[in-house]
C-alpha atoms as a PDB file:
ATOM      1  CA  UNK A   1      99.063  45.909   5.594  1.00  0.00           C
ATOM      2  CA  UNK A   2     101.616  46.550   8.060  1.00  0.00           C
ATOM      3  CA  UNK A   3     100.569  47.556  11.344  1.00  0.00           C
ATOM      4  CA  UNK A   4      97.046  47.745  10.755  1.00  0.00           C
ATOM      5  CA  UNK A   5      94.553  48.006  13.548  1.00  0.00           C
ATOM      6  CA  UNK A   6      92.711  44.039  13.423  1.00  0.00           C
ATOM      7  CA  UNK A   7      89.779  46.391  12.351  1.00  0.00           C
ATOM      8  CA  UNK A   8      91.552  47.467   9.468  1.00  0.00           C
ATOM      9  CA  UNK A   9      91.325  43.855   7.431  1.00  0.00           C
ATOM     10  CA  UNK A  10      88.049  42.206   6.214  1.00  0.00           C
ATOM     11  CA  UNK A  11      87.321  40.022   9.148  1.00  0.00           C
ATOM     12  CA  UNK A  12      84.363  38.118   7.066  1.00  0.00           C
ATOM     13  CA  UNK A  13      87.369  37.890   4.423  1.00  0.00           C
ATOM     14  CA  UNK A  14      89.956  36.486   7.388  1.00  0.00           C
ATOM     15  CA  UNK A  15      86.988  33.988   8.867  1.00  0.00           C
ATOM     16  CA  UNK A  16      86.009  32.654   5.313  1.00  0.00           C
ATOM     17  CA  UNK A  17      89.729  31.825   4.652  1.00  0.00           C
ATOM     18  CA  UNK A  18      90.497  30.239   8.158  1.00  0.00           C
ATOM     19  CA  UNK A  19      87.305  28.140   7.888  1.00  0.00           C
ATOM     20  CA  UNK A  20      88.319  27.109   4.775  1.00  0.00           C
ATOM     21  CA  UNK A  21      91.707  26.033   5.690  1.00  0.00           C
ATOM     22  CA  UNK A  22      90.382  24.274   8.666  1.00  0.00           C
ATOM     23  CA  UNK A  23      87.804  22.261   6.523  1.00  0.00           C
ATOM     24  CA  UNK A  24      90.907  21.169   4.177  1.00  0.00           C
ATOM     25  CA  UNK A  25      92.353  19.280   7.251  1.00  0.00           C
ATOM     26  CA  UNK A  26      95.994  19.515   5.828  1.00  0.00           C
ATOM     27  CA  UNK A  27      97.490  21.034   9.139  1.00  0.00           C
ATOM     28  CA  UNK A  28      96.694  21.871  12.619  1.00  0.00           C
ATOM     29  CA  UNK A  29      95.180  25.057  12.903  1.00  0.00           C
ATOM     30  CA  UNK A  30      97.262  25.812  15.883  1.00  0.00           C
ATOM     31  CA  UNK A  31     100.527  25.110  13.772  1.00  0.00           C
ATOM     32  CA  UNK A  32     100.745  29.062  12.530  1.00  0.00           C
ATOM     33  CA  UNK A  33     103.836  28.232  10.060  1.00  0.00           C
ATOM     34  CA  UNK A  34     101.938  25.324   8.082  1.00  0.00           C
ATOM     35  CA  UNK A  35      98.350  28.053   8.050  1.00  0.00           C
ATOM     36  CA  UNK A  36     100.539  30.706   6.743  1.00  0.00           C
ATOM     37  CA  UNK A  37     101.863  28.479   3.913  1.00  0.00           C
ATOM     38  CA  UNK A  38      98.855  26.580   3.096  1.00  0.00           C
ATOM     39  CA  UNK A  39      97.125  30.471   3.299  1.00  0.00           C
ATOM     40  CA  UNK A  40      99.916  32.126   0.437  1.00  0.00           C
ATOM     41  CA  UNK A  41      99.098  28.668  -1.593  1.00  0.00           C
ATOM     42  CA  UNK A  42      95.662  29.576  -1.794  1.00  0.00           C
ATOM     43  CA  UNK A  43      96.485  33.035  -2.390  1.00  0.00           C
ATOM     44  CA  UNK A  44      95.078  34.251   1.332  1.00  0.00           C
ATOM     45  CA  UNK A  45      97.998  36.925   1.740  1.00  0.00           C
ATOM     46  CA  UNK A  46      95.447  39.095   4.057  1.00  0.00           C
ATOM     47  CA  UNK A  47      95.515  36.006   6.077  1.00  0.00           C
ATOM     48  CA  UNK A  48      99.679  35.112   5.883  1.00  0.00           C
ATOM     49  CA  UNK A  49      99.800  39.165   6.823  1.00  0.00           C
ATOM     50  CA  UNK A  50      97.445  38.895   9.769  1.00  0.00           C
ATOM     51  CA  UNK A  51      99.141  35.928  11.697  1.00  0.00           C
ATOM     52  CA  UNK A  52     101.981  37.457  11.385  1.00  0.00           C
ATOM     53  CA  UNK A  53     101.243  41.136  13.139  1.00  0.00           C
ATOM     54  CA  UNK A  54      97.960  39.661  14.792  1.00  0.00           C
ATOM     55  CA  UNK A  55      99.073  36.192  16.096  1.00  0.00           C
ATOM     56  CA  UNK A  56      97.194  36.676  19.364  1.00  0.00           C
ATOM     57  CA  UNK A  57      94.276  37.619  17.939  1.00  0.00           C
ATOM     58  CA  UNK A  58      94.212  34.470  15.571  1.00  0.00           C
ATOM     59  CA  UNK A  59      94.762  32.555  18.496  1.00  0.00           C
ATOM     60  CA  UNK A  60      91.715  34.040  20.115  1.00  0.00           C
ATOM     61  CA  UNK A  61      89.884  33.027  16.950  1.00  0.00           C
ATOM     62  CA  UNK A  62      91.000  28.967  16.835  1.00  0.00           C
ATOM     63  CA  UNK A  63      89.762  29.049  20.731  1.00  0.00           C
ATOM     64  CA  UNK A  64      86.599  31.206  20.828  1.00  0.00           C
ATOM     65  CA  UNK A  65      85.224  31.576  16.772  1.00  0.00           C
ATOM     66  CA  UNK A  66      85.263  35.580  16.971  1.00  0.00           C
ATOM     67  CA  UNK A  67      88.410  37.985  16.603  1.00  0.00           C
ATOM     68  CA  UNK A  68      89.138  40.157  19.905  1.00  0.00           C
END
């Protein structure tokens, strides 16, 4: 998924795998390196893709609970 519109990936999909990541409590959600890896561990690759074209937008997400 390169280059995709943020409409293009399964937002319920992307918010089910950040929450989860957040309620494991092994990094700071703001730390996008250690989400990305603990994401590919638990085999989140839509989510490892998406920071990394869509950082902004997971930003907006950690601040405000809804993609932009």
């Amino acid at each position: 998924m390169n280059d995709y519109d943020i409409h293009d990936y399964d937002l319920d999909k992307l918010h089910d795998a950040i929450c989860s990541i957040r309620d494991l409590g092994v990094c700071n959600m703001f730390d996008v390196i250690a989400v990305q890896r603990t994401a590919f561990e638990l085999e989140s690759y839509e989510l490892v893709d998406f920071i990394e074209h869509h950082r902004s937008s997971y930003i907006h997400f950690i601040f405000h609970g809804k993609f932009e």
